[in-house]
Protein backbone atom coordinates (compact mmCIF):
# COMPACT_ATOMS: atom_id res chain seq x y z
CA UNK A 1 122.65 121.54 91.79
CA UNK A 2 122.40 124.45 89.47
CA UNK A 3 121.45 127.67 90.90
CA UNK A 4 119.37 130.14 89.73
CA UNK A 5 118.62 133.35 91.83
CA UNK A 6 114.72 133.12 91.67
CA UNK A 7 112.67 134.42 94.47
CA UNK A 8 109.53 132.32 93.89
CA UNK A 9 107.73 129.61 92.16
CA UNK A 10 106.11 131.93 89.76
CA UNK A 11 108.60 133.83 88.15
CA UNK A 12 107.96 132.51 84.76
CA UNK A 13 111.25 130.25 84.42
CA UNK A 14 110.87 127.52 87.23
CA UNK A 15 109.96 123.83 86.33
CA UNK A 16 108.21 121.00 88.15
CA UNK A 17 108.96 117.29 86.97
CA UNK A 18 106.91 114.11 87.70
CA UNK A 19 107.94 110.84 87.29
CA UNK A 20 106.27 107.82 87.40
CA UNK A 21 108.15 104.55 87.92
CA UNK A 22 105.86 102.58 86.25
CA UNK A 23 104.17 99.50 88.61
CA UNK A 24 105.96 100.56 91.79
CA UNK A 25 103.79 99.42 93.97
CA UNK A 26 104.71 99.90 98.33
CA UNK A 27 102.23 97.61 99.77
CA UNK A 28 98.87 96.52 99.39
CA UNK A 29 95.81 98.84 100.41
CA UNK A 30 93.60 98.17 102.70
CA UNK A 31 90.70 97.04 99.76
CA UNK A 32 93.03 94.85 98.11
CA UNK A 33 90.88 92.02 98.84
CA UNK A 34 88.56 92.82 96.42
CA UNK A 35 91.23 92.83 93.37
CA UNK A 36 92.41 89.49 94.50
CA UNK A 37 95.51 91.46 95.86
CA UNK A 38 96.38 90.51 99.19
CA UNK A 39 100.06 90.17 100.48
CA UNK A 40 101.65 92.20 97.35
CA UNK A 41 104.63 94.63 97.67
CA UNK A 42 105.91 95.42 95.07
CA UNK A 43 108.75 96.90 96.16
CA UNK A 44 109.36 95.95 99.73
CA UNK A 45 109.32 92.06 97.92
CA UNK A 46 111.98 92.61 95.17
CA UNK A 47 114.40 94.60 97.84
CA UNK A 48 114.09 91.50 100.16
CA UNK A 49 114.23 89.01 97.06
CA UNK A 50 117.20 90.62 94.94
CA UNK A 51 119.10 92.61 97.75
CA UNK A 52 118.89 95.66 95.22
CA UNK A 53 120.69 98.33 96.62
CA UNK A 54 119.23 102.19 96.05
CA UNK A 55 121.69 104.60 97.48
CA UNK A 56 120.38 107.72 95.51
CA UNK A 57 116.81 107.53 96.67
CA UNK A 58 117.99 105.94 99.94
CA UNK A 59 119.05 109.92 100.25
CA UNK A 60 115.78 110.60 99.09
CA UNK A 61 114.20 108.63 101.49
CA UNK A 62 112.69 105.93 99.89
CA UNK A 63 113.64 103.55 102.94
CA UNK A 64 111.83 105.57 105.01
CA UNK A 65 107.99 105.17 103.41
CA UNK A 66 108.53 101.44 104.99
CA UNK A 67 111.01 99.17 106.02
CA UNK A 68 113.14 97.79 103.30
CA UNK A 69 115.43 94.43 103.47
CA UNK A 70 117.80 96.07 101.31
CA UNK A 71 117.48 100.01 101.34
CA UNK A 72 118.41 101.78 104.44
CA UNK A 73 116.41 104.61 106.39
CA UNK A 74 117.95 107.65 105.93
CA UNK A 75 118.12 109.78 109.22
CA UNK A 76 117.82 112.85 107.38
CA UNK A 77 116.41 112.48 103.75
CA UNK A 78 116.67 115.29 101.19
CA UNK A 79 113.19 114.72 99.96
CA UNK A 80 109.75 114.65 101.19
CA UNK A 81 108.73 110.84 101.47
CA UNK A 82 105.40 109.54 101.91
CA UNK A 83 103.06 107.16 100.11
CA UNK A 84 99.51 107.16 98.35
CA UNK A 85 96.00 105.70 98.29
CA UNK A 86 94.11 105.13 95.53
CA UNK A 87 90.50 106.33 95.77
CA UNK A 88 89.64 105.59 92.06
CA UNK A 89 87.96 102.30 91.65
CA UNK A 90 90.39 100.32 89.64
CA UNK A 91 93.98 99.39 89.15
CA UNK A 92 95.02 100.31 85.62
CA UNK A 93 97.60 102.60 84.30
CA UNK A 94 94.46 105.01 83.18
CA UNK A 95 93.16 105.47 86.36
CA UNK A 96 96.26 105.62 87.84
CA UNK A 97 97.55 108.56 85.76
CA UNK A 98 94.23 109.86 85.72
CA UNK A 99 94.19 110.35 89.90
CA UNK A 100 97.33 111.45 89.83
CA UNK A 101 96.28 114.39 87.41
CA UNK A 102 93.52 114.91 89.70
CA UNK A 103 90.61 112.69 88.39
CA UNK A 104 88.83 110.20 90.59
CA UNK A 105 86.95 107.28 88.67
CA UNK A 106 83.75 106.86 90.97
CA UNK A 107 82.87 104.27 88.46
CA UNK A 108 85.63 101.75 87.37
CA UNK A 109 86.49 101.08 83.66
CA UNK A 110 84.76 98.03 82.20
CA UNK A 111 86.77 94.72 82.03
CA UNK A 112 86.40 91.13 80.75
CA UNK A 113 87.53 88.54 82.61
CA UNK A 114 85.47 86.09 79.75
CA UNK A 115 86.44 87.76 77.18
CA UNK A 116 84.18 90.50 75.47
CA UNK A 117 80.98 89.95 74.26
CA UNK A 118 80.61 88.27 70.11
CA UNK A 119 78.46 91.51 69.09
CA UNK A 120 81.40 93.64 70.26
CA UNK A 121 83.98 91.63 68.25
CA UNK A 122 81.93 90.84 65.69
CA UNK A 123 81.34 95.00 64.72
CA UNK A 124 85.26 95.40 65.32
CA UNK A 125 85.58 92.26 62.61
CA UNK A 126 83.29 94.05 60.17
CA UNK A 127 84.52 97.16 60.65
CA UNK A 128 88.41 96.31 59.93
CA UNK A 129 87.06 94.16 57.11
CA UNK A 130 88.01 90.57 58.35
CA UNK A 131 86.57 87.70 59.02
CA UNK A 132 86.89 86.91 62.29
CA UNK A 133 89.46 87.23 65.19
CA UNK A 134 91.53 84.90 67.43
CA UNK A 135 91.65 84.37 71.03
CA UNK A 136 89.44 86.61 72.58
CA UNK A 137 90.49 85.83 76.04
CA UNK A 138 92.41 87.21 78.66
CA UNK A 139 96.00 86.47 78.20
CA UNK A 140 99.63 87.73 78.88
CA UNK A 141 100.94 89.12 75.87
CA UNK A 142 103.61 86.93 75.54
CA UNK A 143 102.06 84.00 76.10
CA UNK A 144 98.96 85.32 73.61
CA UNK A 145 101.40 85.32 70.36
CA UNK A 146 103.01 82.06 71.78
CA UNK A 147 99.52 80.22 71.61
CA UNK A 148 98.28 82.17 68.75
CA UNK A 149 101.10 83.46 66.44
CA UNK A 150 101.13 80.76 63.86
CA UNK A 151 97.16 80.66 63.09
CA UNK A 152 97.93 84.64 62.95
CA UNK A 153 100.32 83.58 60.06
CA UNK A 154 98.04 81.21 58.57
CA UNK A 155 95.01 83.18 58.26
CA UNK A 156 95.74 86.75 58.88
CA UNK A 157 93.30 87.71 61.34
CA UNK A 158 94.18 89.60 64.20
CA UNK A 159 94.50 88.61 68.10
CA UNK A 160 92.37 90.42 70.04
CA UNK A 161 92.60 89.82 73.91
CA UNK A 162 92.57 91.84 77.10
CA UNK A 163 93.60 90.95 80.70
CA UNK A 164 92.89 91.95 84.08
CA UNK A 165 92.92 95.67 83.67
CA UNK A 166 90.50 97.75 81.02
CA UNK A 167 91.94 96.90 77.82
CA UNK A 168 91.31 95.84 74.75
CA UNK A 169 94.62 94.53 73.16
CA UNK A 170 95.40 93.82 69.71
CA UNK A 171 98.32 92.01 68.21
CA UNK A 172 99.68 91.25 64.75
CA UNK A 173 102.66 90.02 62.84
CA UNK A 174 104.42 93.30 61.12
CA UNK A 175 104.96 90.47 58.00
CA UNK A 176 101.52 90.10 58.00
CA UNK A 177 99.90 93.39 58.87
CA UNK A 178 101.79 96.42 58.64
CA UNK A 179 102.33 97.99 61.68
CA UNK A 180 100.73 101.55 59.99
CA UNK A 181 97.51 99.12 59.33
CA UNK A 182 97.09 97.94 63.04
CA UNK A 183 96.99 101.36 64.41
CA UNK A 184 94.79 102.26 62.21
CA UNK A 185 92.57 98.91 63.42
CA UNK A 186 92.71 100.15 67.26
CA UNK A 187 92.19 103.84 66.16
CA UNK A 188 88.73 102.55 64.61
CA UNK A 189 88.88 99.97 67.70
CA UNK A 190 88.72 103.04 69.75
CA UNK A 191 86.43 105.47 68.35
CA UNK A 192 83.90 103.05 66.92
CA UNK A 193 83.66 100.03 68.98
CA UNK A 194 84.76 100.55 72.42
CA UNK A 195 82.60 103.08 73.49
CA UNK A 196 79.54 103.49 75.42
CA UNK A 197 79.50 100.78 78.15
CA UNK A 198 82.42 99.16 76.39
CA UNK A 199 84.80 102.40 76.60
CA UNK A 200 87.59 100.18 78.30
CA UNK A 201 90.77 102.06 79.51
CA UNK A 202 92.85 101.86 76.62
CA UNK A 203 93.19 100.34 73.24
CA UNK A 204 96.59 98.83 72.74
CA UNK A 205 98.71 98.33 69.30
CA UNK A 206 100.57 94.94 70.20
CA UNK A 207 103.10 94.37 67.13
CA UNK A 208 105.07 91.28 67.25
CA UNK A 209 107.90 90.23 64.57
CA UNK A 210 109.95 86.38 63.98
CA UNK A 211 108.97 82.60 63.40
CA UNK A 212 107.05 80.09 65.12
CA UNK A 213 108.60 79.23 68.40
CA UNK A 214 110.48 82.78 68.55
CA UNK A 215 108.24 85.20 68.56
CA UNK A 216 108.70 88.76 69.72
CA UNK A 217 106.61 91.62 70.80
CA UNK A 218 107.86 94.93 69.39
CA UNK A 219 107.38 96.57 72.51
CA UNK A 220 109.11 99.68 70.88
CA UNK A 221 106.25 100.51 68.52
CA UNK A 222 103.08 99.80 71.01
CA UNK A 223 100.70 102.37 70.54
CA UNK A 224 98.19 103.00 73.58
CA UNK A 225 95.00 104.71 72.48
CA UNK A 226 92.83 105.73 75.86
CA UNK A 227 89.86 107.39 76.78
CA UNK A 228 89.56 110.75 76.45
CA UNK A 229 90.02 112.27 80.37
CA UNK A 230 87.63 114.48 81.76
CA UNK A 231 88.85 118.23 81.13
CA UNK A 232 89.10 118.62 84.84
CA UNK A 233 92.87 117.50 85.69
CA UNK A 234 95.60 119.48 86.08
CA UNK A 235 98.01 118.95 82.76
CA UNK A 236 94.51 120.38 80.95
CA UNK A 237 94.58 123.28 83.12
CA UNK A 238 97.68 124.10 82.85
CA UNK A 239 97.65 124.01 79.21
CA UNK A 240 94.64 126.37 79.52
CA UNK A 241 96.38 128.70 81.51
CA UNK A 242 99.61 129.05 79.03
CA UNK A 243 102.08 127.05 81.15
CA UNK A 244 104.27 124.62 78.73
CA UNK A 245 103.21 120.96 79.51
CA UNK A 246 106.01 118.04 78.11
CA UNK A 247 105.55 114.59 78.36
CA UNK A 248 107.88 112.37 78.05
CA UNK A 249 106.94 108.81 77.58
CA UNK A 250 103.58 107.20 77.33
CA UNK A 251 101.97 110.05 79.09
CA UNK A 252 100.57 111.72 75.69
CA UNK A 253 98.93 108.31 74.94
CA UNK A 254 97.34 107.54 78.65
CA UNK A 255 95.67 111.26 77.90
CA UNK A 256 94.71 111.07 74.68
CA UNK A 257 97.06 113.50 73.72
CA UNK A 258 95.22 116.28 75.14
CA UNK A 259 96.48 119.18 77.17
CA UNK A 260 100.47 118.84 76.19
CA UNK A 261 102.14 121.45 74.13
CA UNK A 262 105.04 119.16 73.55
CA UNK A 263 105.56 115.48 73.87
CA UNK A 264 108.11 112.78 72.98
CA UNK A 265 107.62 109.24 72.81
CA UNK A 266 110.09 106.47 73.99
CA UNK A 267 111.16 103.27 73.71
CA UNK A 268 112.56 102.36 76.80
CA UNK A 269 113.33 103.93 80.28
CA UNK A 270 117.07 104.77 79.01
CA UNK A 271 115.35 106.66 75.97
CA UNK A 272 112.78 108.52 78.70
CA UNK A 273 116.13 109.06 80.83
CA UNK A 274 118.56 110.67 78.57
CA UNK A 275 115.16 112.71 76.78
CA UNK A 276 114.35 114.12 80.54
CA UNK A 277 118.15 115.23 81.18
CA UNK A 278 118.19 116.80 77.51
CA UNK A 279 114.75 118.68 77.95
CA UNK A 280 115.83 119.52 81.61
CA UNK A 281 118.41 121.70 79.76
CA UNK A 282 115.38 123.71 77.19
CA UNK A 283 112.87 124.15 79.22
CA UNK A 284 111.57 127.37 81.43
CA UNK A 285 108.39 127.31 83.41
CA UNK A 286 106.90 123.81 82.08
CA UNK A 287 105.45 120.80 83.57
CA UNK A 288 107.14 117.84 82.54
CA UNK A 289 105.82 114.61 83.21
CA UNK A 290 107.55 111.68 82.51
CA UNK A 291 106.83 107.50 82.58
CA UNK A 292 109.51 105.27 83.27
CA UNK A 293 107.38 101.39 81.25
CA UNK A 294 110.57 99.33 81.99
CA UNK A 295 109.71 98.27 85.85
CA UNK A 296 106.20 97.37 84.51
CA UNK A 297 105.69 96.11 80.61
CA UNK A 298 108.90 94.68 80.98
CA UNK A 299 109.80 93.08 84.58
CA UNK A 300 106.53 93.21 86.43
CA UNK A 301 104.46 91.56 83.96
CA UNK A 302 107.08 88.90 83.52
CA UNK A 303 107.56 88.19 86.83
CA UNK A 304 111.32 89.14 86.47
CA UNK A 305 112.21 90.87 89.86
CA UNK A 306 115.91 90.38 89.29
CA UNK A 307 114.91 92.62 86.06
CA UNK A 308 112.83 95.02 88.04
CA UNK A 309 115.09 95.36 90.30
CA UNK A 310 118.10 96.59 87.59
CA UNK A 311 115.40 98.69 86.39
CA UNK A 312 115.37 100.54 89.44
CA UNK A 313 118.95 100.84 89.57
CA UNK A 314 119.21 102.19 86.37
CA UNK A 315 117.00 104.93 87.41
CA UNK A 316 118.84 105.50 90.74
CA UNK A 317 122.09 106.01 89.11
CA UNK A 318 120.63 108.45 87.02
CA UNK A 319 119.23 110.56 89.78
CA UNK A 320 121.94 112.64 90.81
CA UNK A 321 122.30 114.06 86.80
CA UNK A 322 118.79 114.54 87.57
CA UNK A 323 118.87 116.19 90.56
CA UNK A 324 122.16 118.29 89.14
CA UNK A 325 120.23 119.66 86.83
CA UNK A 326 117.52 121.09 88.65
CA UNK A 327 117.27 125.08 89.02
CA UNK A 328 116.99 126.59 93.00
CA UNK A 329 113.09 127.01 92.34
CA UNK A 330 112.30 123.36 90.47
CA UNK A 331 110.87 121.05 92.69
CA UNK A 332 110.36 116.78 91.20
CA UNK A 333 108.00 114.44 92.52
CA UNK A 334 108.52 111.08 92.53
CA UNK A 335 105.52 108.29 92.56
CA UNK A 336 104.13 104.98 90.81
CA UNK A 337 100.76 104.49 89.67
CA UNK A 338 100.37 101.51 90.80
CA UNK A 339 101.31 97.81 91.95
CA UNK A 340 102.95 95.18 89.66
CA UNK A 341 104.59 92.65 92.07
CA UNK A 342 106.99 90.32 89.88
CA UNK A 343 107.38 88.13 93.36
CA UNK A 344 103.77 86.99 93.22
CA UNK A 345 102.31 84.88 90.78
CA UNK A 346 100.09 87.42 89.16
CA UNK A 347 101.03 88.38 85.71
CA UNK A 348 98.89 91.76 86.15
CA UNK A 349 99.13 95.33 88.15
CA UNK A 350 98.16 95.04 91.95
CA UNK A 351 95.91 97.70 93.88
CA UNK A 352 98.83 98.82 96.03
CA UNK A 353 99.80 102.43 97.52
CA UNK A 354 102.79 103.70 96.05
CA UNK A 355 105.64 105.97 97.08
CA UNK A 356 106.07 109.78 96.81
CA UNK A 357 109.35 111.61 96.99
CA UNK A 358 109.27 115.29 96.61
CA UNK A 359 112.23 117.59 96.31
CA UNK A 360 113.91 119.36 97.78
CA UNK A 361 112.53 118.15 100.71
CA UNK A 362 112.42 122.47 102.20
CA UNK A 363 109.35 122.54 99.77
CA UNK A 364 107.42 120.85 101.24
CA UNK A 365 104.66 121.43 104.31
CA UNK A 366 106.78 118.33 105.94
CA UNK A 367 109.11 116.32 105.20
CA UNK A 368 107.51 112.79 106.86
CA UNK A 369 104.00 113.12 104.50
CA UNK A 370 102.58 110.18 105.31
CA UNK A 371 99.88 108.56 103.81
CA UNK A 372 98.11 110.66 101.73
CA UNK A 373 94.72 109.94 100.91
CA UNK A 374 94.83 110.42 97.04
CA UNK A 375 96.91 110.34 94.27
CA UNK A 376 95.02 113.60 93.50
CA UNK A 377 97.10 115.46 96.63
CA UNK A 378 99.67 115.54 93.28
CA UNK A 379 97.83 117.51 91.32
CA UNK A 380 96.66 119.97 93.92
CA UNK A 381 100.12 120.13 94.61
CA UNK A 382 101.41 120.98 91.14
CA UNK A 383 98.81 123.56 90.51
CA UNK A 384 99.79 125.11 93.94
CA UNK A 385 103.35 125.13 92.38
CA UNK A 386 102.12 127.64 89.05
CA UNK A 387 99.81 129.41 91.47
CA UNK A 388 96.10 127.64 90.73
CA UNK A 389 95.47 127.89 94.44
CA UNK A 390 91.58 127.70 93.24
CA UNK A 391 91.79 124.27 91.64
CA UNK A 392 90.24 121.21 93.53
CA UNK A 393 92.25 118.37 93.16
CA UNK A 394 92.86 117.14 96.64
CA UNK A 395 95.47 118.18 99.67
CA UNK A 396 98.48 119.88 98.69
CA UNK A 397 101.57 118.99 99.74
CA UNK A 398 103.26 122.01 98.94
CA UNK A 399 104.88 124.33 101.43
């Protein structure tokens, strides 16, 4: 690890990284019931499926939060391990996010399990300038361009669609409808029509490219437009308070862009990988938070675990660069914002806990941490880190 002769957190040049491993779920909660959840595990249910094997965070402890088929306990972990409940009402990458910045949804974002209503889509029609759209259902998105593609091709209007989380999803052909137009369609999407009692979680860009019978989603040019977050989480107060905020990922997006002096999108977890370890090497007193989409838009929703699982290996072998590049006062945390179990036969994210590493494990009030009782004890934790001792997140976990 690279040293640095610091004497505290707040000396102006120490760092704190978060990253989210996107849909890493470690068991269903207690309310999963009432999401239709029961029985997932995310990853206690791909380790016992695909034998993955973990050795880097097996040294962080990872096999310690539960018992793992194929991830060992480690007797004495280098990182604080633990796991989370989530308190917000809801199981979308929003709300996850959201907690973990410190915001609790009392009131869950609005979804459509019928499909949303013919007024909305009939304003988002007029308002784009088309005639109508297709679908309106909840769908997978590869499935939706599947069923829907070719009339896409045919007539030109757009596929609107959502699924089990708050979203409301549109997809085109890039042949058809340039990709620059369809942002601009969620854009108004998101500032004219879903709003009010209708502001869902996020409006998604879904681009798709090839022929009948091979379609493909561009997954590399998705564009997530969300809700504006309350101005009471952490990344906004930090901002406020002149400490450099990075994101890395599709963190920017999830938060409207608001509150990050820097950001850099990504295609891909390798691309979110190899950005962390160069930014890693620039920055001095920042909070960077990073997502890692791969385990989730990728292998969860497909219900790929052998995919999910090499996911997770890619990121493990990764970790010691990582972890070599960290200065004697940076501390990372670890976590997922929620379930997406790709051994079930549920195409969409599952209201589980999810893990939380923290290193170097010395940091930290303890290094068994339990179950905490919000994602928010992350954000009370981070402002403890660049000395907002007065900010009411939740529990730190902070030494």
């Amino acid at each position: 690890m690279k040293k640095r002769k610091f004497g505290s957190y707040f000396n102006g040049m120490a760092n704190c990284y978060l990253i989210i491993i996107d849909g890493l779920g470690v068991g269903a909660q207690e309310d999963a019931h009432l999401y239709g959840d029961e029985g997932m595990n995310t990853l206690g249910n791909v380790s016992s499926e695909t034998g993955v094997q973990l050795p880097n965070l097996a040294k962080m402890g990872i096999g310690n939060i539960f018992p793992l088929a194929s991830v060992p306990m480690e007797e004495n972990p280098i990182a604080a391990y633990g796991k989370m409940r989530e308190i917000s009402k809801g199981k979308d990458s929003t709300t996850g996010h959201w907690e973990i910045a410190g915001v609790q949804l009392e009131k869950p974002f609005p979804t459509y399990p019928d499909g949303f209503p013919e007024g909305l889509i009939k304003a988002f029609c007029e308002g784009i300038g088309v005639k109508k759209a297709l679908c309106n259902l909840p769908y997978s998105g590869t499935d939706v361009i599947r069923d829907y593609g070719t009339d896409h091709l045919e007539t030109g209007y757009p596929i609107v669609y959502t699924s089990a989380d708050s979203v409301f999803q549109v997809a085109t052909h890039d042949e058809i409808i340039p990709v620059s137009k369809l942002y601009e369609w969620c854009e108004f999407a998101r500032k004219h029509i879903c709003v009010g009692k209708h502001e869902v979680g996020r409006v998604i860009a879904r681009p798709f490219t090839g022929k009948p019978g091979a379609f493909v989603r561009l997954t590399d040019q998705r564009h997530d437009f969300s809700a504006i977050p309350p101005k009471e989480n952490v990344v906004q107060k930090l901002f406020d308070k002149g400490v450099q905020t990075y994101s890395i990922g599709k963190i920017v997006d999830l938060f409207a862009e608001k509150g990050f002096s820097k950001f850099e999108r990504t295609k891909n977890n390798a691309e979110g990988i190899h950005t962390l370890l160069r930014v890693m090497d620039e920055v001095q007193e920042t909070f960077v938070f990073v997502n890692l989409i791969d385990t989730d838009q990728l292998f969860g929703h497909r219900l790929d675990p052998m995919g999910f699982a090499g996911s997770l290996k890619e990121f493990d072998n990764a970790l010691p660069s990582i972890l070599g590049k960290m200065g004697e006062e940076d501390i990372l945390i670890i976590t997922g914002d929620h379930g997406n179990d790709p051994c079930s036969t549920s195409t969409d994210h599952s209201r589980e806990f999810v893990p939380l590493l923290m290193y170097p494990a010395e940091r930290a009030i303890t290094k068994n941490l339990e179950t905490r009782s919000t994602f928010a004890d992350v954000a009370a934790s981070i402002a403890t880190y660049f000395g907002m001792n007065d900010q009411n997140f939740g529990v730190s976990f902070l030494r």
